[in-house]
C-alpha atoms as a PDB file:
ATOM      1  CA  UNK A   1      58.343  18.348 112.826  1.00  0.00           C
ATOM      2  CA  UNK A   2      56.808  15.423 114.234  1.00  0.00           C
ATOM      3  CA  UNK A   3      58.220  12.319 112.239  1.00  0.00           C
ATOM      4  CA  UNK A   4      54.455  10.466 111.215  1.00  0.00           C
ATOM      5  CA  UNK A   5      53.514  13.576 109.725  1.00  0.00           C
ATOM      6  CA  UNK A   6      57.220  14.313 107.849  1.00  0.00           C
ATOM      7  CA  UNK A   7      56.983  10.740 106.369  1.00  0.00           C
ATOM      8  CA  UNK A   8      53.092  11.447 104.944  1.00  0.00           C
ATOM      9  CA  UNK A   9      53.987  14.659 103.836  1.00  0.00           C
ATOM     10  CA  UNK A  10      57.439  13.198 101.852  1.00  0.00           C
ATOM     11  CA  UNK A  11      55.229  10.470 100.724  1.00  0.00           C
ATOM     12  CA  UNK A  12      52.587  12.172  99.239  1.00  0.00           C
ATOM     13  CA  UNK A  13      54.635  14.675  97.048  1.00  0.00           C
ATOM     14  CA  UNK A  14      56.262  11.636  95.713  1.00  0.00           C
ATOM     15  CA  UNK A  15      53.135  10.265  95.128  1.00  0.00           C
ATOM     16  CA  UNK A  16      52.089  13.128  93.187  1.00  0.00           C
ATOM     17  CA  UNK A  17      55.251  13.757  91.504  1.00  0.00           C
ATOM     18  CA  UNK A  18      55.253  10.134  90.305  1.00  0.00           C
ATOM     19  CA  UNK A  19      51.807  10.916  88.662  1.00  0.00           C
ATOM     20  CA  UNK A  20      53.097  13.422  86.784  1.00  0.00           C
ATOM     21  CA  UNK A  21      56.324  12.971  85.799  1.00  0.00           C
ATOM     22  CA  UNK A  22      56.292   9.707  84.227  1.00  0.00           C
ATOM     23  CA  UNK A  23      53.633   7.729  82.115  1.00  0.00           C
ATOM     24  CA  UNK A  24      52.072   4.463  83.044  1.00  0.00           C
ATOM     25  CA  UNK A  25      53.830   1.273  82.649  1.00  0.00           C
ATOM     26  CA  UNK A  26      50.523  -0.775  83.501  1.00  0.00           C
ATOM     27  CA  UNK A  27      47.097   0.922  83.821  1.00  0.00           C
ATOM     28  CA  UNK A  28      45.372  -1.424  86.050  1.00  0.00           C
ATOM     29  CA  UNK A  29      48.209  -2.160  88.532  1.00  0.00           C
ATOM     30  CA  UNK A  30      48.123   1.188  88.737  1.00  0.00           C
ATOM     31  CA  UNK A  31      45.197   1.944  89.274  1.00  0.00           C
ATOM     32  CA  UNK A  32      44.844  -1.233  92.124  1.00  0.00           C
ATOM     33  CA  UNK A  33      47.827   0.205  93.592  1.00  0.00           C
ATOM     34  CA  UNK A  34      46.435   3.790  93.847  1.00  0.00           C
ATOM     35  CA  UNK A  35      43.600   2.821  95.552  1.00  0.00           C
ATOM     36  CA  UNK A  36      45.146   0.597  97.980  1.00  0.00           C
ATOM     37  CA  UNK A  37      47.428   2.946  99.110  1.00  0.00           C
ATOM     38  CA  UNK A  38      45.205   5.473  99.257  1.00  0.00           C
ATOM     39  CA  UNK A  39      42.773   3.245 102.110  1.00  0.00           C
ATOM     40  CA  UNK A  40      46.466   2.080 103.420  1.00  0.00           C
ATOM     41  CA  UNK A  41      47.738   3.519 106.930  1.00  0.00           C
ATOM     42  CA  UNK A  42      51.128   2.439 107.952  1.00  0.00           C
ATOM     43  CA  UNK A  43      51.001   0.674 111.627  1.00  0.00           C
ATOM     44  CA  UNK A  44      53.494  -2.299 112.768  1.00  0.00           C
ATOM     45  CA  UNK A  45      51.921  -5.596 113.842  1.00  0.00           C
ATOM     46  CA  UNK A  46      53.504  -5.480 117.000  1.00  0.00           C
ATOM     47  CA  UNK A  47      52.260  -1.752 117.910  1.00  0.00           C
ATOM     48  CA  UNK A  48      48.356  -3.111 116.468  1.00  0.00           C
ATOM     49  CA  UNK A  49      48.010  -7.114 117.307  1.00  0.00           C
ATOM     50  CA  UNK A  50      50.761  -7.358 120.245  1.00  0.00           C
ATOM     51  CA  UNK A  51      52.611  -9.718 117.649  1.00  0.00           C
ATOM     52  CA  UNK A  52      52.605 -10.561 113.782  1.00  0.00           C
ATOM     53  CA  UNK A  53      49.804 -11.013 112.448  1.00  0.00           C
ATOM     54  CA  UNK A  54      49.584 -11.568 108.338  1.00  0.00           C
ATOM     55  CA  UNK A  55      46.359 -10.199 106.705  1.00  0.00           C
ATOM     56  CA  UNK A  56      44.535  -9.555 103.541  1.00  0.00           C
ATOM     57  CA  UNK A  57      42.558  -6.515 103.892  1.00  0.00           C
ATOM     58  CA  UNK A  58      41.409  -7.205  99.616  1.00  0.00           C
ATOM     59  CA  UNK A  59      37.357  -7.171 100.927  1.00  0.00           C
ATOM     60  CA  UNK A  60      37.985  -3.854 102.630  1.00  0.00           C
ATOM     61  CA  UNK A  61      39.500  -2.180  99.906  1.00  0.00           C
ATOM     62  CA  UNK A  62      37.066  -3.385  97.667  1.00  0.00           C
ATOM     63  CA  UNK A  63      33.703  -1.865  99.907  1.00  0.00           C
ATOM     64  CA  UNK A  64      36.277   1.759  99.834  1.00  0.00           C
ATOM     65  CA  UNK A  65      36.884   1.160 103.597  1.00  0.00           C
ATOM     66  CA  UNK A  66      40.548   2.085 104.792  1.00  0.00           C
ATOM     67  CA  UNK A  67      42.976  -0.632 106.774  1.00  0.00           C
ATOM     68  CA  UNK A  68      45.793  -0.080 109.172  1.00  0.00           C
ATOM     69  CA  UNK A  69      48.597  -3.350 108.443  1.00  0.00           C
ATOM     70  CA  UNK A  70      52.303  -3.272 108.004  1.00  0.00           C
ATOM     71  CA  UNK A  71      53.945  -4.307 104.524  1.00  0.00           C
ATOM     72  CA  UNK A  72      52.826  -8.051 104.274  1.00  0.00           C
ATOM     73  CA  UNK A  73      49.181  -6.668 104.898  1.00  0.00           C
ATOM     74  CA  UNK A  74      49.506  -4.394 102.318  1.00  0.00           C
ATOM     75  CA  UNK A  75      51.382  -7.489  99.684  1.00  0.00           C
ATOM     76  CA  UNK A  76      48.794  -9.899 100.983  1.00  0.00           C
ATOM     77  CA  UNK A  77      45.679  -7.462 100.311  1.00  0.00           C
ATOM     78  CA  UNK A  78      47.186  -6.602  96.659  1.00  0.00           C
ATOM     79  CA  UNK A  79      47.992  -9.921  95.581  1.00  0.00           C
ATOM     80  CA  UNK A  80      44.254 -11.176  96.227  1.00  0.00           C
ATOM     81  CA  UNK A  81      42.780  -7.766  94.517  1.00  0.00           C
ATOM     82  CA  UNK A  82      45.016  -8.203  91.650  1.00  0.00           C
ATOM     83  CA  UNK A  83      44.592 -12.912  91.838  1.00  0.00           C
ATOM     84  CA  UNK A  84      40.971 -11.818  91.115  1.00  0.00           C
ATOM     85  CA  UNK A  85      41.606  -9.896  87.910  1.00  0.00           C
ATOM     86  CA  UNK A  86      43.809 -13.119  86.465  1.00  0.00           C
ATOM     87  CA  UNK A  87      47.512 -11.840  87.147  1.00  0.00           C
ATOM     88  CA  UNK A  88      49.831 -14.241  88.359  1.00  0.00           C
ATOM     89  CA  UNK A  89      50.828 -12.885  91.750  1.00  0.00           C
ATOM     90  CA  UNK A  90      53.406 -13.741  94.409  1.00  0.00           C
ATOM     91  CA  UNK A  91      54.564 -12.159  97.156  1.00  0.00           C
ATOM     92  CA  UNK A  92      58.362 -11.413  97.584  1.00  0.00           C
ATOM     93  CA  UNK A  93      60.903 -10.878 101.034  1.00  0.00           C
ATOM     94  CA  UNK A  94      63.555  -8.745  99.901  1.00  0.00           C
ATOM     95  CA  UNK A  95      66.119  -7.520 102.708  1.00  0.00           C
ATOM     96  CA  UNK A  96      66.142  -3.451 102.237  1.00  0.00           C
ATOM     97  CA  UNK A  97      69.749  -1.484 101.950  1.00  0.00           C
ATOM     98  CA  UNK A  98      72.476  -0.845 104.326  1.00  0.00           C
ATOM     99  CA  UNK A  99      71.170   2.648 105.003  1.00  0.00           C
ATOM    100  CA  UNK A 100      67.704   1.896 105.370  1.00  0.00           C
ATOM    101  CA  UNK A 101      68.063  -0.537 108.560  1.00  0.00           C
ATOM    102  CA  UNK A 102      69.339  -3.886 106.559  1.00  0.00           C
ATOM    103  CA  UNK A 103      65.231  -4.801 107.147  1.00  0.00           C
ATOM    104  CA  UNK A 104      63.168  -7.587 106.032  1.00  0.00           C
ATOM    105  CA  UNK A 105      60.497  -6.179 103.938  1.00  0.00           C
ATOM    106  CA  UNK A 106      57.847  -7.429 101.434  1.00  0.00           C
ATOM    107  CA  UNK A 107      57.104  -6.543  97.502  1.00  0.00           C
ATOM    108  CA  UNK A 108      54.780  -7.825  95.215  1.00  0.00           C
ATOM    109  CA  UNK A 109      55.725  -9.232  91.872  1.00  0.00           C
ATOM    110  CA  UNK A 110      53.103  -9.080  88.926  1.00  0.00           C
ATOM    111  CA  UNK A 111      53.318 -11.569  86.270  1.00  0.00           C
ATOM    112  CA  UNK A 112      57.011 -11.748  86.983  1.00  0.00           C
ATOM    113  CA  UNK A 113      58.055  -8.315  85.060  1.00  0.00           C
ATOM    114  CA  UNK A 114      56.114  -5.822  87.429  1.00  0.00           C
ATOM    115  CA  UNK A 115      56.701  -4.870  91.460  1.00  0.00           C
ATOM    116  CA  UNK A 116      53.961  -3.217  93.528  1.00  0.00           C
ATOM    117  CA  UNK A 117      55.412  -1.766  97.073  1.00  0.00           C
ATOM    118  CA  UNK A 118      53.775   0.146  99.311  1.00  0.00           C
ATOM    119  CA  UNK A 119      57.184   2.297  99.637  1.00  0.00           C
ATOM    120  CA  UNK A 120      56.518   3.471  96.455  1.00  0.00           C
ATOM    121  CA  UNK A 121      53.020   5.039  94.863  1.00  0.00           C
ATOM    122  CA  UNK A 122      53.802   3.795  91.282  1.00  0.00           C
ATOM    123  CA  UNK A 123      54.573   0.286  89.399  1.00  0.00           C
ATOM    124  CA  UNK A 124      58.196  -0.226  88.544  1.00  0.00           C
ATOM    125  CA  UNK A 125      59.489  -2.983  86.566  1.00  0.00           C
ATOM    126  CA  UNK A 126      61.037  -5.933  88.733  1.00  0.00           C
ATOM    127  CA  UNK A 127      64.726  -5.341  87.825  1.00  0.00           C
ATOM    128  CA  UNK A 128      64.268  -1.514  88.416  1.00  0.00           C
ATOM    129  CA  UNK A 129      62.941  -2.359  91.429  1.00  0.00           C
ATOM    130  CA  UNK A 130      65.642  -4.488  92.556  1.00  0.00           C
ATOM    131  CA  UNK A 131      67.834  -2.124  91.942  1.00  0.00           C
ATOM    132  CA  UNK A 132      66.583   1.334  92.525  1.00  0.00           C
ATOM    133  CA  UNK A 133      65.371   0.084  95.824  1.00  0.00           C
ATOM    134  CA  UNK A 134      68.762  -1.724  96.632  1.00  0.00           C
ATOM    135  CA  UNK A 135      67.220  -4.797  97.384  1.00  0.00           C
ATOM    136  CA  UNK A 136      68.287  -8.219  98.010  1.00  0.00           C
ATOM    137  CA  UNK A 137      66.230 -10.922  97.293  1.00  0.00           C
ATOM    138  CA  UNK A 138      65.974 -13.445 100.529  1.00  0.00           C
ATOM    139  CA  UNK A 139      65.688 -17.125  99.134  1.00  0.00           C
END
């Protein structure tokens, strides 16, 4: 099976086991992350601008239109939505596991108890985060 469509596929039956099988820890992130990732398509700065590129797609989202980015597009476009509704936002570089390519990758963290990642299609606390995720923090 073509690997784009085995990744969608695995990430939208966790997506919709996540819904069900576990009760919100925070409504609104939530519901900001939902809809982000649901206008959000996967694509690597180098494949879309020819090199990186950092951008905020938050006035996209907002008008329902979708946005292709990479995961500091998609940190960058949820920290403005979520800036606008009061939280204290920053975004996060966190090196990934061992067995997921030792990567640099980025996270959002909420009000410095919450982590929004467009790996995953629900809010975690930070700490779970950290650790269910495996990953280091880059200072």
């Amino acid at each position: 099976m073509n690997g784009k469509i085995t990744v969608s596929l695995l990430s939208l039956i966790m997506f919709f086991w996540a819904l069900q099988a576990r009760s919100s820890i925070n409504e609104e992130l939530d519901r900001v992350l939902f809809d982000t990732l649901s206008k959000f398509r996967y694509v690597n700065d180098d494949i879309q601008y020819g090199r990186d590129l950092r951008i905020s797609f938050a006035e996209e989202v907002k008008k329902g239109q979708e946005f292709w980015g990479d995961c500091d597009d998609f940190a960058y476009t949820v920290r403005d939505l979520l800036r606008e509704k009061g939280y204290k936002v920053e975004t996060v570089i966190v090196r990934t596991s061992a067995w997921s390519g030792n990567m640099f990758h980025m996270v959002v963290k909420v009000d410095d108890k919450y982590m929004l990642d467009n790996r995953y299609p629900f809010v975690r606390t930070w700490d779970r985060g950290m650790r269910g995720s495996q990953y280091e923090l880059i200072k």
